[in-house]
Protein backbone atom coordinates (compact mmCIF):
# COMPACT_ATOMS: atom_id res chain seq x y z
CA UNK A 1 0.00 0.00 0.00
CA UNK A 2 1.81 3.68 -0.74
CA UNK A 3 1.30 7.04 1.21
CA UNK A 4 0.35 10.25 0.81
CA UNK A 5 3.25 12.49 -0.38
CA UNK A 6 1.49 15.81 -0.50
CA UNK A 7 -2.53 16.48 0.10
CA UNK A 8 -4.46 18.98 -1.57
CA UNK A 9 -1.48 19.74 -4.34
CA UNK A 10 -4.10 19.83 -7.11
CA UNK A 11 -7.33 22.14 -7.50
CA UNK A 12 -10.06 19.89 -7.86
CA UNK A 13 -13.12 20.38 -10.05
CA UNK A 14 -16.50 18.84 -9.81
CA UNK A 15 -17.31 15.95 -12.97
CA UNK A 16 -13.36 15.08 -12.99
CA UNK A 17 -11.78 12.45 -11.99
CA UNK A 18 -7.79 12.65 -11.33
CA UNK A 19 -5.47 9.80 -11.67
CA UNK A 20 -1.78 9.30 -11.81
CA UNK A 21 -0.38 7.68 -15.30
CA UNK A 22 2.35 5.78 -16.36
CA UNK A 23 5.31 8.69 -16.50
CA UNK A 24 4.10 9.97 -13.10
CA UNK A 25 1.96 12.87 -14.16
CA UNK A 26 -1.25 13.93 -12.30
CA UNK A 27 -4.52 13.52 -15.16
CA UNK A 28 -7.80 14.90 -15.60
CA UNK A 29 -10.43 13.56 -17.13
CA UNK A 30 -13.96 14.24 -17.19
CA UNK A 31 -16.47 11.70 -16.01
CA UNK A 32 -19.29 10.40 -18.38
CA UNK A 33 -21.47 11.09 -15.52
CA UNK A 34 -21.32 13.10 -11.98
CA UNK A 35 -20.17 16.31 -11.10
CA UNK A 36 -23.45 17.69 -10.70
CA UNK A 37 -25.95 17.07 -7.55
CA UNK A 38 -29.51 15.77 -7.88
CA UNK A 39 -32.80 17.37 -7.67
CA UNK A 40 -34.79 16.68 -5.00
CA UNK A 41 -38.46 14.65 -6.49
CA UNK A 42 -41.33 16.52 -5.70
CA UNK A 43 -43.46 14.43 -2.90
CA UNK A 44 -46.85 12.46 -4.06
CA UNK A 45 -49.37 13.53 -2.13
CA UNK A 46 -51.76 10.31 -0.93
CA UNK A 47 -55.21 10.43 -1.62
């Protein structure tokens, strides 16, 4: 299992997912889905 070197050394942004590659670099890439938070459903009223 590895360690944390440094935390918070990149800005995050919501819908992206960050990975490290083969050469060492930090990535970005946008996720097909996420990044945004759901609306609540409007309640059914019973009858």
């Amino acid at each position: 299992m590895g360690s944390i070197v440094v935390k918070n050394a990149v800005q995050r942004k919501p819908g992206f997912l960050y990975y490290i590659d083969a050469k060492g670099n930090v990535c970005e890439a946008k996720m097909s889905r996420g990044g945004k938070k759901k609306k609540a459903k409007p309640k059914k009223k019973k009858k």
